[in-house]
N, C-alpha and C. Protein backbone atom coordinates (compact mmCIF):
# COMPACT_ATOMS: atom_id res chain seq x y z
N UNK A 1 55.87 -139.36 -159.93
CA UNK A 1 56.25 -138.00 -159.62
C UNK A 1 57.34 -138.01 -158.57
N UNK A 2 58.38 -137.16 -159.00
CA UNK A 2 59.85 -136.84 -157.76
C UNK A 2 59.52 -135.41 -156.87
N UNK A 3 60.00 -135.37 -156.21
CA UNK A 3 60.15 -133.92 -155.44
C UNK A 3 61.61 -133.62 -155.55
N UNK A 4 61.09 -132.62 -156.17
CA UNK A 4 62.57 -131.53 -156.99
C UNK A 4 62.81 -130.42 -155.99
N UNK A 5 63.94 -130.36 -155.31
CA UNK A 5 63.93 -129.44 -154.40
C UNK A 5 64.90 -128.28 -155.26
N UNK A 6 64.47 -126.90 -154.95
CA UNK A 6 64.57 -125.52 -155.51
C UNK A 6 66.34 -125.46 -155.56
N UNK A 7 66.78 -124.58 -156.24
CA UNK A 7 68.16 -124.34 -156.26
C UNK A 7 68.34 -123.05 -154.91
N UNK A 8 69.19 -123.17 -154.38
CA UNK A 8 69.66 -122.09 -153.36
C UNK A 8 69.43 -120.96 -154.12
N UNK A 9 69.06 -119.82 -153.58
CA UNK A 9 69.14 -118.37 -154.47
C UNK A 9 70.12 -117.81 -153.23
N UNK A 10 70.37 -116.42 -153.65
CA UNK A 10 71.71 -115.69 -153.04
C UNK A 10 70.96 -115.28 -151.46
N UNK A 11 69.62 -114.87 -151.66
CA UNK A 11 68.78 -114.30 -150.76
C UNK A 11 68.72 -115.43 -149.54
N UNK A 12 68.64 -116.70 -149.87
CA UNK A 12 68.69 -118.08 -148.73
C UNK A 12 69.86 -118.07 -148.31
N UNK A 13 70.98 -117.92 -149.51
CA UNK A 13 72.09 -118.09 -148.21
C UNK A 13 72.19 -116.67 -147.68
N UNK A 14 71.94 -115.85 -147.69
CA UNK A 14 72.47 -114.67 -146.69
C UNK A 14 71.38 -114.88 -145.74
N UNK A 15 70.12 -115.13 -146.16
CA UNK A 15 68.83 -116.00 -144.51
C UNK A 15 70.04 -116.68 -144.12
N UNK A 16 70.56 -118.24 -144.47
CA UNK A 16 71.58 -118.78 -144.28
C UNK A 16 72.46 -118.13 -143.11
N UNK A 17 73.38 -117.46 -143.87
CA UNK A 17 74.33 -116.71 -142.97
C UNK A 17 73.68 -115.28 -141.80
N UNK A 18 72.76 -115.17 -141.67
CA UNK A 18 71.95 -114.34 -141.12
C UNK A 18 71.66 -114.85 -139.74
N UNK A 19 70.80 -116.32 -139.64
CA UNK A 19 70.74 -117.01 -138.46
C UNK A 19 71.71 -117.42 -137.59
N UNK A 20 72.78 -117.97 -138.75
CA UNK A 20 73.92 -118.59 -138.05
C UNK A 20 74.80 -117.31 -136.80
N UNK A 21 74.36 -115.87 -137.84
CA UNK A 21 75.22 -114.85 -137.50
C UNK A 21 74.48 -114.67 -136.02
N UNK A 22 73.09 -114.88 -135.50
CA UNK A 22 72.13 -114.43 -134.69
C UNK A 22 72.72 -115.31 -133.50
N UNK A 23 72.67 -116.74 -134.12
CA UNK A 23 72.77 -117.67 -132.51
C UNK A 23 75.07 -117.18 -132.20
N UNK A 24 75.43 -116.87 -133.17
CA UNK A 24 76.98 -116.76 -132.82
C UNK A 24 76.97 -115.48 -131.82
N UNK A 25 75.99 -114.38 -131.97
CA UNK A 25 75.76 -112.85 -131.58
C UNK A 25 75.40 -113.46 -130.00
N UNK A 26 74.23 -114.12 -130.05
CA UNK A 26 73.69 -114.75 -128.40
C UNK A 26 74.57 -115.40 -127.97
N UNK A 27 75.63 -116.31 -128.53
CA UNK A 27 76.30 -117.00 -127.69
C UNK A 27 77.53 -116.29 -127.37
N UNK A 28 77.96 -115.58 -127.74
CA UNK A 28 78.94 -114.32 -127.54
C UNK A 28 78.66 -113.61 -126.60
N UNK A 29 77.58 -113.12 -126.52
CA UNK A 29 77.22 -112.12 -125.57
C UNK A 29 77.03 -112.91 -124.32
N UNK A 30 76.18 -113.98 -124.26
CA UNK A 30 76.38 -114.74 -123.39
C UNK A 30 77.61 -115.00 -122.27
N UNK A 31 78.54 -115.57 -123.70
CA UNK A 31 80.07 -116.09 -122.84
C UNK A 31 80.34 -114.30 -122.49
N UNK A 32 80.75 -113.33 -122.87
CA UNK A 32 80.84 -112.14 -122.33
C UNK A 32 80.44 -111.88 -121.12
N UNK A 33 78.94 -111.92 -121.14
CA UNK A 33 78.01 -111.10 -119.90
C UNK A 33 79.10 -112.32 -118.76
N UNK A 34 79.05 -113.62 -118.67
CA UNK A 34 79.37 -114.50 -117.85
C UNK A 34 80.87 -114.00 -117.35
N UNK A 35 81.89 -113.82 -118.20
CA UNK A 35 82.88 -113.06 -118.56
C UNK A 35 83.01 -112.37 -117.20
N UNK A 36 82.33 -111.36 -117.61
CA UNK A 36 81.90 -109.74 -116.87
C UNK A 36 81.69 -110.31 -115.37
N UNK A 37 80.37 -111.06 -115.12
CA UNK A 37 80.55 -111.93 -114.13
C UNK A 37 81.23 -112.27 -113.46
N UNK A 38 82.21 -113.00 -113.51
CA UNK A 38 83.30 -113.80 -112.92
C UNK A 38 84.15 -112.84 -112.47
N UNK A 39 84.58 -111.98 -113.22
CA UNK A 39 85.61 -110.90 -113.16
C UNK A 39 85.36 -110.07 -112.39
N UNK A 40 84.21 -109.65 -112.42
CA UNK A 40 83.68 -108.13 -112.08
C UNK A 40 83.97 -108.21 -110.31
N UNK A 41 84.37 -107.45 -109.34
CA UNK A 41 83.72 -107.34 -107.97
C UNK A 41 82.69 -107.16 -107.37
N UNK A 42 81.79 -106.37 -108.05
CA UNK A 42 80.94 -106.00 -108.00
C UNK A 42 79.40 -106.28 -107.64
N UNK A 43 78.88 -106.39 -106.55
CA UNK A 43 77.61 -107.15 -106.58
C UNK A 43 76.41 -106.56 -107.62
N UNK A 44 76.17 -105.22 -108.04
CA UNK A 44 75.16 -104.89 -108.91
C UNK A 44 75.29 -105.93 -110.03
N UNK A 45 76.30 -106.38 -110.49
CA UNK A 45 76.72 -107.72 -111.85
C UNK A 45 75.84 -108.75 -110.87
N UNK A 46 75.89 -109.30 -110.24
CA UNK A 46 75.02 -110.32 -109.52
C UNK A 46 73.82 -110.08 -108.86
N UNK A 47 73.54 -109.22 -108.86
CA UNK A 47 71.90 -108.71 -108.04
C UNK A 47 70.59 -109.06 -109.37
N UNK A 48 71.03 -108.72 -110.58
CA UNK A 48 70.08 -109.34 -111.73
C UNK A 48 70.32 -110.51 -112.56
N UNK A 49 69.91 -111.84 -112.03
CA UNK A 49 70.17 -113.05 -112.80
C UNK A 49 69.19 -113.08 -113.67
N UNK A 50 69.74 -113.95 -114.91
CA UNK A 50 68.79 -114.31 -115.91
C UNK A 50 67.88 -114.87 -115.65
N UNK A 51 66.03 -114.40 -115.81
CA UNK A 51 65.34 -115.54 -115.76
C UNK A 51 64.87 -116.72 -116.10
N UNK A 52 64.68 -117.64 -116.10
CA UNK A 52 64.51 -119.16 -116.41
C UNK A 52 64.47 -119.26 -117.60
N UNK A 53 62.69 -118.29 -117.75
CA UNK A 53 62.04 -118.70 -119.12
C UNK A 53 62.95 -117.95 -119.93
N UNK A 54 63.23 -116.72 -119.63
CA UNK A 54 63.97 -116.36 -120.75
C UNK A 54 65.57 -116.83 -120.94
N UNK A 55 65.99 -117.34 -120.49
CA UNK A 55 67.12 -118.39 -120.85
C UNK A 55 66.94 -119.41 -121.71
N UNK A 56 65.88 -120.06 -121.03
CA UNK A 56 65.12 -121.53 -121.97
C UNK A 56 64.71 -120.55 -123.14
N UNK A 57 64.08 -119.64 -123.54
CA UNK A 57 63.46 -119.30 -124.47
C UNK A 57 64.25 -118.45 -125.82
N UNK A 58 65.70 -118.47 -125.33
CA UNK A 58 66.88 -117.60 -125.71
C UNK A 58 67.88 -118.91 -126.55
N UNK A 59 67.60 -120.12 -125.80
CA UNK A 59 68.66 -121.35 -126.04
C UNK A 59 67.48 -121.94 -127.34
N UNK A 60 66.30 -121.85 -127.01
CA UNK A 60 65.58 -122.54 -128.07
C UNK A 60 65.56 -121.30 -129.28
N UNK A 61 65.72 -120.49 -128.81
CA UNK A 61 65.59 -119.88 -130.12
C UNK A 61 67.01 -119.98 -131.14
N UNK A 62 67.96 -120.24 -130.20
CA UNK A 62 69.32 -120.08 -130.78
C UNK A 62 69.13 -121.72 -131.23
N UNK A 63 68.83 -122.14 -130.94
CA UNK A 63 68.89 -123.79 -131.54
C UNK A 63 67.68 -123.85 -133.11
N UNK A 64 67.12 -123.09 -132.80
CA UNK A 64 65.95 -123.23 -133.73
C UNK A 64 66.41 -122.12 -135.06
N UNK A 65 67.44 -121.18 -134.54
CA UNK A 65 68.01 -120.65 -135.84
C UNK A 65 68.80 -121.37 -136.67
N UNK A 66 69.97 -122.10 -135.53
CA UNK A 66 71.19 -122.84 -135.98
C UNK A 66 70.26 -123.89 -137.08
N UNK A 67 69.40 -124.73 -136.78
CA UNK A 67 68.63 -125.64 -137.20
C UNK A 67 67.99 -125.37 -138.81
N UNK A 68 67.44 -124.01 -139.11
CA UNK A 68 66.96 -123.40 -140.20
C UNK A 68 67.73 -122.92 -140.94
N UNK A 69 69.14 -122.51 -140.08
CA UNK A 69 70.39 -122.26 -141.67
C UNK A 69 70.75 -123.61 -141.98
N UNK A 70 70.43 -124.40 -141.35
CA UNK A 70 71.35 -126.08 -141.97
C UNK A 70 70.21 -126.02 -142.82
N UNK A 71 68.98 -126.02 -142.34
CA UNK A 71 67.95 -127.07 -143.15
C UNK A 71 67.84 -125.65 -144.64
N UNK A 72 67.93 -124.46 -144.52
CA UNK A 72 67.55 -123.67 -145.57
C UNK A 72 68.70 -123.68 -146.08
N UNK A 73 69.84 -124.01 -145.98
CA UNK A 73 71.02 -124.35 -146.81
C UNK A 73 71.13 -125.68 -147.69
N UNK A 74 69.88 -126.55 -147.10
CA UNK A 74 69.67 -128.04 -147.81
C UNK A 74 68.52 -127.60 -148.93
N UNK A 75 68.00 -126.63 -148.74
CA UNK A 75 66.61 -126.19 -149.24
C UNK A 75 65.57 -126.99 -149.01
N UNK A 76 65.59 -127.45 -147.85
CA UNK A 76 64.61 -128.51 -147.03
C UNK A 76 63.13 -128.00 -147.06
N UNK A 77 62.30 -128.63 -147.46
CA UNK A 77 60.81 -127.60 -146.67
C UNK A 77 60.82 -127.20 -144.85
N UNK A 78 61.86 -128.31 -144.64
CA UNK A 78 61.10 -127.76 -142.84
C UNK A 78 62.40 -126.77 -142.47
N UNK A 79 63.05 -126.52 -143.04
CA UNK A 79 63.57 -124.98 -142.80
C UNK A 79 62.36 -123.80 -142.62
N UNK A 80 61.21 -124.13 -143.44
CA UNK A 80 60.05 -122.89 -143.44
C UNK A 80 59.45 -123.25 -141.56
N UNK A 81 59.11 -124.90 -141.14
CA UNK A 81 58.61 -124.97 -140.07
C UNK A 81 59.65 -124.62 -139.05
N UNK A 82 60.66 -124.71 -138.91
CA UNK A 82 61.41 -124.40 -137.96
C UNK A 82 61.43 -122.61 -137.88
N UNK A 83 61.64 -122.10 -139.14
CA UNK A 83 61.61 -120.46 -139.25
C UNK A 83 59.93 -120.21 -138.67
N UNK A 84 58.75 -121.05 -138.95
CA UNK A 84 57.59 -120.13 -138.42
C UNK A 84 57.61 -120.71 -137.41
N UNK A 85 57.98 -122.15 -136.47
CA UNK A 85 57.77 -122.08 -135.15
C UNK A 85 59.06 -120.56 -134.24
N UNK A 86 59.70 -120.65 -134.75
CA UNK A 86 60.70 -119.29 -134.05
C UNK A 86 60.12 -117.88 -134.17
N UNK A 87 59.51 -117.67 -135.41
CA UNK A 87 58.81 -116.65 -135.71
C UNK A 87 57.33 -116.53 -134.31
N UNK A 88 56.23 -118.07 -134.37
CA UNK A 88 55.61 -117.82 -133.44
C UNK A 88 56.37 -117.47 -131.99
N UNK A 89 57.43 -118.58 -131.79
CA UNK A 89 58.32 -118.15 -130.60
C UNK A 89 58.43 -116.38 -129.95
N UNK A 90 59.02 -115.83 -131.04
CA UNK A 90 59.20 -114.45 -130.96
C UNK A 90 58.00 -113.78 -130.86
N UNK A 91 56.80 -113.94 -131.55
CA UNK A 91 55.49 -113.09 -131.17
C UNK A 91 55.44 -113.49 -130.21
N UNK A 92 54.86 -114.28 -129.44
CA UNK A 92 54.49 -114.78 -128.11
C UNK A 92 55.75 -113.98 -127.18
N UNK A 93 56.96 -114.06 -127.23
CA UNK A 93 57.83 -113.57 -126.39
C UNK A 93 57.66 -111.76 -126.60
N UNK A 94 57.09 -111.31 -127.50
CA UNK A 94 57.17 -110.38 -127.92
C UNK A 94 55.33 -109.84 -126.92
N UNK A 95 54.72 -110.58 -127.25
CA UNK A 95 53.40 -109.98 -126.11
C UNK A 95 53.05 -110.35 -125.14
N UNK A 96 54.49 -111.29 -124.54
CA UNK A 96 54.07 -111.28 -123.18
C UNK A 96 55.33 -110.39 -122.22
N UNK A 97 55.92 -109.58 -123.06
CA UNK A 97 56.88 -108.52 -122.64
C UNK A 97 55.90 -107.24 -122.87
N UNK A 98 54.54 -107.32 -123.73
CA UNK A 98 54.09 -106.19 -124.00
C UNK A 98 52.72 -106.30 -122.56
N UNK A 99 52.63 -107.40 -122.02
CA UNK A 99 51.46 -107.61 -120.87
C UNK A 99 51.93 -107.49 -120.14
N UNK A 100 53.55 -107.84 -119.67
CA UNK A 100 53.99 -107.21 -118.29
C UNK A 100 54.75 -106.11 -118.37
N UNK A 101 54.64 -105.54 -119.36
CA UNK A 101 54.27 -103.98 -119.21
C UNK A 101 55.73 -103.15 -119.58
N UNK A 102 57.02 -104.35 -119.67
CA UNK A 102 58.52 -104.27 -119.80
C UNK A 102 58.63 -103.52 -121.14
N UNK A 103 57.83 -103.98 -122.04
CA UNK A 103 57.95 -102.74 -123.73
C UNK A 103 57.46 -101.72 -124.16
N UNK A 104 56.27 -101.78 -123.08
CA UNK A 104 55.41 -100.42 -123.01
C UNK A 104 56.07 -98.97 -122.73
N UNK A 105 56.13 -97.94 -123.50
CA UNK A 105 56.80 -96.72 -122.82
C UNK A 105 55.50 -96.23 -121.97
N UNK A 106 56.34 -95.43 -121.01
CA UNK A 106 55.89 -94.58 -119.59
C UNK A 106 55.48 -93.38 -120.68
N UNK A 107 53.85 -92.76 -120.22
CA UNK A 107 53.74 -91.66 -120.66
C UNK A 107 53.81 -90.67 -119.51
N UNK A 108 55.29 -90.19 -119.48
CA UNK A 108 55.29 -89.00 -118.54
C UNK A 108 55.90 -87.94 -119.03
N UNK A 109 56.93 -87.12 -118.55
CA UNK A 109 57.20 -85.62 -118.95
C UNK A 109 58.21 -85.99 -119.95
N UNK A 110 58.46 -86.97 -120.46
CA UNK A 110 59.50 -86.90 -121.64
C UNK A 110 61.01 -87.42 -121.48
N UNK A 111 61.30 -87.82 -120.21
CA UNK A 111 62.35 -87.88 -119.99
C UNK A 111 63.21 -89.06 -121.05
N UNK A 112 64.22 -89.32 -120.43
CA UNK A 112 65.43 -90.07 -121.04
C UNK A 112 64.85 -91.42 -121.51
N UNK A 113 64.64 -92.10 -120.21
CA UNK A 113 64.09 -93.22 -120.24
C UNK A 113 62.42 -93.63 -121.10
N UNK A 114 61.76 -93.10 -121.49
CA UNK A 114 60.48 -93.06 -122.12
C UNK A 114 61.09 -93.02 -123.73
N UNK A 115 62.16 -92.26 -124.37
CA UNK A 115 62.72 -92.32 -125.51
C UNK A 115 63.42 -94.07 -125.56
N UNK A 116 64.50 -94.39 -124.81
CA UNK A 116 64.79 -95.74 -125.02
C UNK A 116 63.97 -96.74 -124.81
N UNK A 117 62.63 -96.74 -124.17
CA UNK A 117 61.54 -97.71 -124.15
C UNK A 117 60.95 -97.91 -125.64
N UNK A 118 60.92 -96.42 -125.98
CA UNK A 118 59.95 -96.69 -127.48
C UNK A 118 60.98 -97.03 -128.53
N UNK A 119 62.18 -96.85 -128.28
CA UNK A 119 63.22 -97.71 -129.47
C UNK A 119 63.25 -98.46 -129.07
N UNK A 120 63.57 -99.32 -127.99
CA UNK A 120 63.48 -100.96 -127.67
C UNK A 120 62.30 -101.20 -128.26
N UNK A 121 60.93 -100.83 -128.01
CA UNK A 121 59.91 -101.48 -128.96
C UNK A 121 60.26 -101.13 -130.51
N UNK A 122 60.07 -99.97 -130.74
CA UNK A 122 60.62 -100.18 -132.09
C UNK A 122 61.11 -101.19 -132.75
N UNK A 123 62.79 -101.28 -132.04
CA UNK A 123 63.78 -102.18 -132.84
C UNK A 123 62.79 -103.85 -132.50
N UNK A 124 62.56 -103.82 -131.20
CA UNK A 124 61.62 -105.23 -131.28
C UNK A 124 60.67 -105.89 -132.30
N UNK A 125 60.04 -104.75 -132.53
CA UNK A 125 58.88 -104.85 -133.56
C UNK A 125 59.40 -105.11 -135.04
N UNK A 126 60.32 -104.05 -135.27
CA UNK A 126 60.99 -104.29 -137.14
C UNK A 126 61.83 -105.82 -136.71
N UNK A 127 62.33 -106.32 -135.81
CA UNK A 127 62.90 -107.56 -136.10
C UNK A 127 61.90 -108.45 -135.79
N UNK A 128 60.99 -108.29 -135.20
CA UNK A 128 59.75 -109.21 -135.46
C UNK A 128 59.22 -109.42 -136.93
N UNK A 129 58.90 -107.90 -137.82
CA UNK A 129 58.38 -107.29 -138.78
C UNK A 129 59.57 -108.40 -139.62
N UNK A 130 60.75 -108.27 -139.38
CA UNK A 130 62.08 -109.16 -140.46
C UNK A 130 61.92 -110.31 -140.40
N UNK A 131 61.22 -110.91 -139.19
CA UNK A 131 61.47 -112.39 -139.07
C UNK A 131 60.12 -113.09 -139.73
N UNK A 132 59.41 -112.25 -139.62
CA UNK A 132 58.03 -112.66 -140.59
C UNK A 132 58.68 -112.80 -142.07
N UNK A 133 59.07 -111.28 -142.76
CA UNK A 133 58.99 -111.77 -143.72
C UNK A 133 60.27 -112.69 -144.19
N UNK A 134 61.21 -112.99 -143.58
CA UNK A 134 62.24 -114.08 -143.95
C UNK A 134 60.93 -115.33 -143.44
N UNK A 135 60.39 -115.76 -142.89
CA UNK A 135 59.86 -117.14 -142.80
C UNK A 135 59.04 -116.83 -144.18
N UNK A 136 57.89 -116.05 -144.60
CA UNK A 136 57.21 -115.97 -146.10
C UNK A 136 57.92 -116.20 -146.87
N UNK A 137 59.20 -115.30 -147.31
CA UNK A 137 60.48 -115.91 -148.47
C UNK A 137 60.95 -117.22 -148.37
N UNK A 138 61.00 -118.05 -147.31
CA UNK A 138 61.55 -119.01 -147.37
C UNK A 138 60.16 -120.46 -147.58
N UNK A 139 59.34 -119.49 -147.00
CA UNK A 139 57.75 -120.65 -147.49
C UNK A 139 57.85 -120.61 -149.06
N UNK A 140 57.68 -119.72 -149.98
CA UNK A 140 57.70 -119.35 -151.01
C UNK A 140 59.23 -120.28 -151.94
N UNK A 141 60.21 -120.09 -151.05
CA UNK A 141 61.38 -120.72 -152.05
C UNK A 141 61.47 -121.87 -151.84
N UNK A 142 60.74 -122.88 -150.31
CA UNK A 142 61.39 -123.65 -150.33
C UNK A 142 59.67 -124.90 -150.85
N UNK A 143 59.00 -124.25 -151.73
CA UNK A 143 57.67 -125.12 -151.75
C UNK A 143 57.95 -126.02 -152.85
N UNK A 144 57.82 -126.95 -152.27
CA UNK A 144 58.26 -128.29 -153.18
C UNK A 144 57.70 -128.73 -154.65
N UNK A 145 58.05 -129.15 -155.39
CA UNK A 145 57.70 -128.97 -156.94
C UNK A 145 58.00 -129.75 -157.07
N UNK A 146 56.87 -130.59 -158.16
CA UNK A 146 57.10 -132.14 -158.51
C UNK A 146 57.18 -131.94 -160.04
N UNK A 147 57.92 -132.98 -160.07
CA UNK A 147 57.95 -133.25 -161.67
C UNK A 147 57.44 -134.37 -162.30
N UNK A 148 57.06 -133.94 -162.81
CA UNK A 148 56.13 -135.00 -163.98
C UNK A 148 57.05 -135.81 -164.94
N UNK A 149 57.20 -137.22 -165.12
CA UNK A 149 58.02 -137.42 -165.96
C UNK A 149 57.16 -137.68 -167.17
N UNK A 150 57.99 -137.32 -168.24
CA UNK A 150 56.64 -137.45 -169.26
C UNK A 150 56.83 -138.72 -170.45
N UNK A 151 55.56 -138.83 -170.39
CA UNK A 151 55.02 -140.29 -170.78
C UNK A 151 55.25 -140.58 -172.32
N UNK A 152 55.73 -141.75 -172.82
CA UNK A 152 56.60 -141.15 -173.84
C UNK A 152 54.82 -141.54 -175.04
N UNK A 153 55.12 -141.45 -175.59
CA UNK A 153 53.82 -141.62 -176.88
C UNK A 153 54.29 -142.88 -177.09
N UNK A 154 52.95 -143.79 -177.45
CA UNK A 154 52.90 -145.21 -178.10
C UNK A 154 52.85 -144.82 -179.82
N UNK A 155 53.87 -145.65 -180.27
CA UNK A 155 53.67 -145.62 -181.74
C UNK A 155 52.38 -146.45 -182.16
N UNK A 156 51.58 -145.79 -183.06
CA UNK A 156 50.55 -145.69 -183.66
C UNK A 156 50.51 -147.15 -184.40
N UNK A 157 49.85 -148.27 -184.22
CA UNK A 157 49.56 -149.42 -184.95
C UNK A 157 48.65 -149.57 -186.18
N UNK A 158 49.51 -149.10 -187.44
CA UNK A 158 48.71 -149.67 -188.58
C UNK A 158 47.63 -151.18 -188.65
N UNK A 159 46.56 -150.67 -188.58
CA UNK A 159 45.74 -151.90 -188.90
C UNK A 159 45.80 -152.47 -190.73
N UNK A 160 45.49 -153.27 -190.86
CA UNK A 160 45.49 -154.44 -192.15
C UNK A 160 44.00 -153.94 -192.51
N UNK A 161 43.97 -153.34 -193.62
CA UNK A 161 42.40 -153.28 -194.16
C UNK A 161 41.94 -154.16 -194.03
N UNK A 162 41.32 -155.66 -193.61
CA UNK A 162 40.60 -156.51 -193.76
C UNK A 162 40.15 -156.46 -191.90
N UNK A 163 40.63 -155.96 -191.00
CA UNK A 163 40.82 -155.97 -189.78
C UNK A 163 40.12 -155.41 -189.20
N UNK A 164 39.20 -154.29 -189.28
CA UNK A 164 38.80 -153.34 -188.38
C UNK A 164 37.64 -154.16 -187.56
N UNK A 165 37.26 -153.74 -186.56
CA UNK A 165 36.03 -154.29 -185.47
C UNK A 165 34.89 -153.61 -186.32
N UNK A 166 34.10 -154.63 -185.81
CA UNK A 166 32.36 -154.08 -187.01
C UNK A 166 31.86 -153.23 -185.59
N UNK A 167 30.41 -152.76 -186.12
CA UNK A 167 29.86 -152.17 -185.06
C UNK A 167 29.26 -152.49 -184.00
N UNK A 168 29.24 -153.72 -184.06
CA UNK A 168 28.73 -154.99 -183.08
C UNK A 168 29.58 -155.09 -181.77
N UNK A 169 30.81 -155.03 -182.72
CA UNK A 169 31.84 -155.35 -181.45
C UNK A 169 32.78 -154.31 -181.06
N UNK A 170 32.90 -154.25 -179.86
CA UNK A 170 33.79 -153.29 -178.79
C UNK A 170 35.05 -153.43 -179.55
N UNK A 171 36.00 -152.22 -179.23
CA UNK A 171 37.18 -152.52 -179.94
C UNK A 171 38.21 -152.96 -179.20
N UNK A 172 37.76 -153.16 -177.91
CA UNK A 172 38.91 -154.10 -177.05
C UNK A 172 38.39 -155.17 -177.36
N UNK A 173 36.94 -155.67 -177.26
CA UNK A 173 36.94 -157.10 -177.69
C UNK A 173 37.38 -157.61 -178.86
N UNK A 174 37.24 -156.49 -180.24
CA UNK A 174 38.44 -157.39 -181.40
C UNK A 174 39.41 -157.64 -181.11
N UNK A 175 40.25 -156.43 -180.36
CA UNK A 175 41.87 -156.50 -180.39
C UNK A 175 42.00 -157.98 -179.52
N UNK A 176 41.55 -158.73 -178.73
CA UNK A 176 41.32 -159.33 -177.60
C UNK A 176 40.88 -161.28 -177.81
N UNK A 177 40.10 -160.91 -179.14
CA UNK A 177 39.48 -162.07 -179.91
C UNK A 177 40.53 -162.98 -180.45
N UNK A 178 40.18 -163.91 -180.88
CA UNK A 178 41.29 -164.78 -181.35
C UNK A 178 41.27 -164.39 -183.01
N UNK A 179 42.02 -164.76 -183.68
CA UNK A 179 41.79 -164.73 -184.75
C UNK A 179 40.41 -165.74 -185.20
N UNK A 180 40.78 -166.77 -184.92
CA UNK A 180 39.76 -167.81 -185.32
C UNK A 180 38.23 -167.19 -184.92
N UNK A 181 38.41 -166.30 -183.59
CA UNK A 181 36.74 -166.00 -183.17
C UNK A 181 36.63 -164.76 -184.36
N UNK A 182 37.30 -164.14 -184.49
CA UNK A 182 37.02 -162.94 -185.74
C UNK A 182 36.44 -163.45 -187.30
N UNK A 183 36.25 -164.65 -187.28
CA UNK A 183 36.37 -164.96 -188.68
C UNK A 183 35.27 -166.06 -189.21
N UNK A 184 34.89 -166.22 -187.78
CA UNK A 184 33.32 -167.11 -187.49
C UNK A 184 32.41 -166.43 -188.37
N UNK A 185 31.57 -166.78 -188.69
CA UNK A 185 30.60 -165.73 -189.46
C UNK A 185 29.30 -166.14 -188.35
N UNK A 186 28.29 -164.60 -188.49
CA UNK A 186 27.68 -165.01 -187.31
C UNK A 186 26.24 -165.23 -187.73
């Protein structure tokens, strides 16, 4: 048995071009915000630095996309493990923004700010909701399939009427016997 890996469908490469498009979006914004930085006079641009984890957790994710358009462009199976470790990545980043309390909207009189909390969760949630089901589509396309090579048929050996095994004897032991032992009388 071989492992036959799936043909690309149109839907993998736009996953494909989708990730690639995600870590080019982070690293853009990145060189930008830094950009802004350098340039800016301004101390409010420097009073909020990036935090650690979420830097580390921003670079692995951008590495772990870049990684799943190569491998889902090979139609690799571990394109699916790299897409569900990022996928777990993102839940976990996703409820421990919901425990310190940063995605939660304020229930107060309605103001400005209580509307853009619940679209930041929102939009959080449907690209969570997207990244699930692109890792399922890609479990599904990229599940490996073996092929069977098939066994060709043995041509059928006419026996000699005088030949057949009696009931005494096994029919591997005729085929197996010498002539001379077949012909012993017993």
């Amino acid at each position: 048995m071989t492992e036959v890996r799936p043909e690309r469908t149109p839907v993998a490469t736009f996953i494909c071009a989708f990730e690639v498009a995600i870590a080019a979006w982070v690293i853009l914004g990145r060189f930008a915000v830094y950009i802004i930085r350098s340039v800016a006079s301004s101390p409010a641009y420097h009073s909020y630095p990036t935090p650690l984890l979420q830097t580390v957790v921003r670079d692995l994710d951008v590495l772990l996309a870049v990684a799943a358009a190569v491998t889902l462009w090979q139609m690799r199976r571990s394109a699916f493990y790299l897409l569900a470790t990022r996928f777990v990545l993102s839940f976990v980043w996703f409820g421990w923004g919901l425990l310190r309390g940063t995605s939660l909207p304020v229930a107060h009189d309605g103001g400005r700010s209580e509307i853009i909390h619940v679209i930041r969760l929102l939009i959080a949630l449907c690209l969570l909701l997207l990244n699930a089901a692109i890792t399922w589509y890609v479990y599904r396309v990229t599940k490996p399939r073996t092929e069977v090579a098939p066994i060709p048929e043995a041509t059928p050996q006419m026996e000699e009427p005088g030949e057949s095994p009696d009931e005494d004897h096994s029919t591997a032991r005729f085929y197996l016997a010498s002539d001379e032992d077949q012909r012993k009388p017993r």
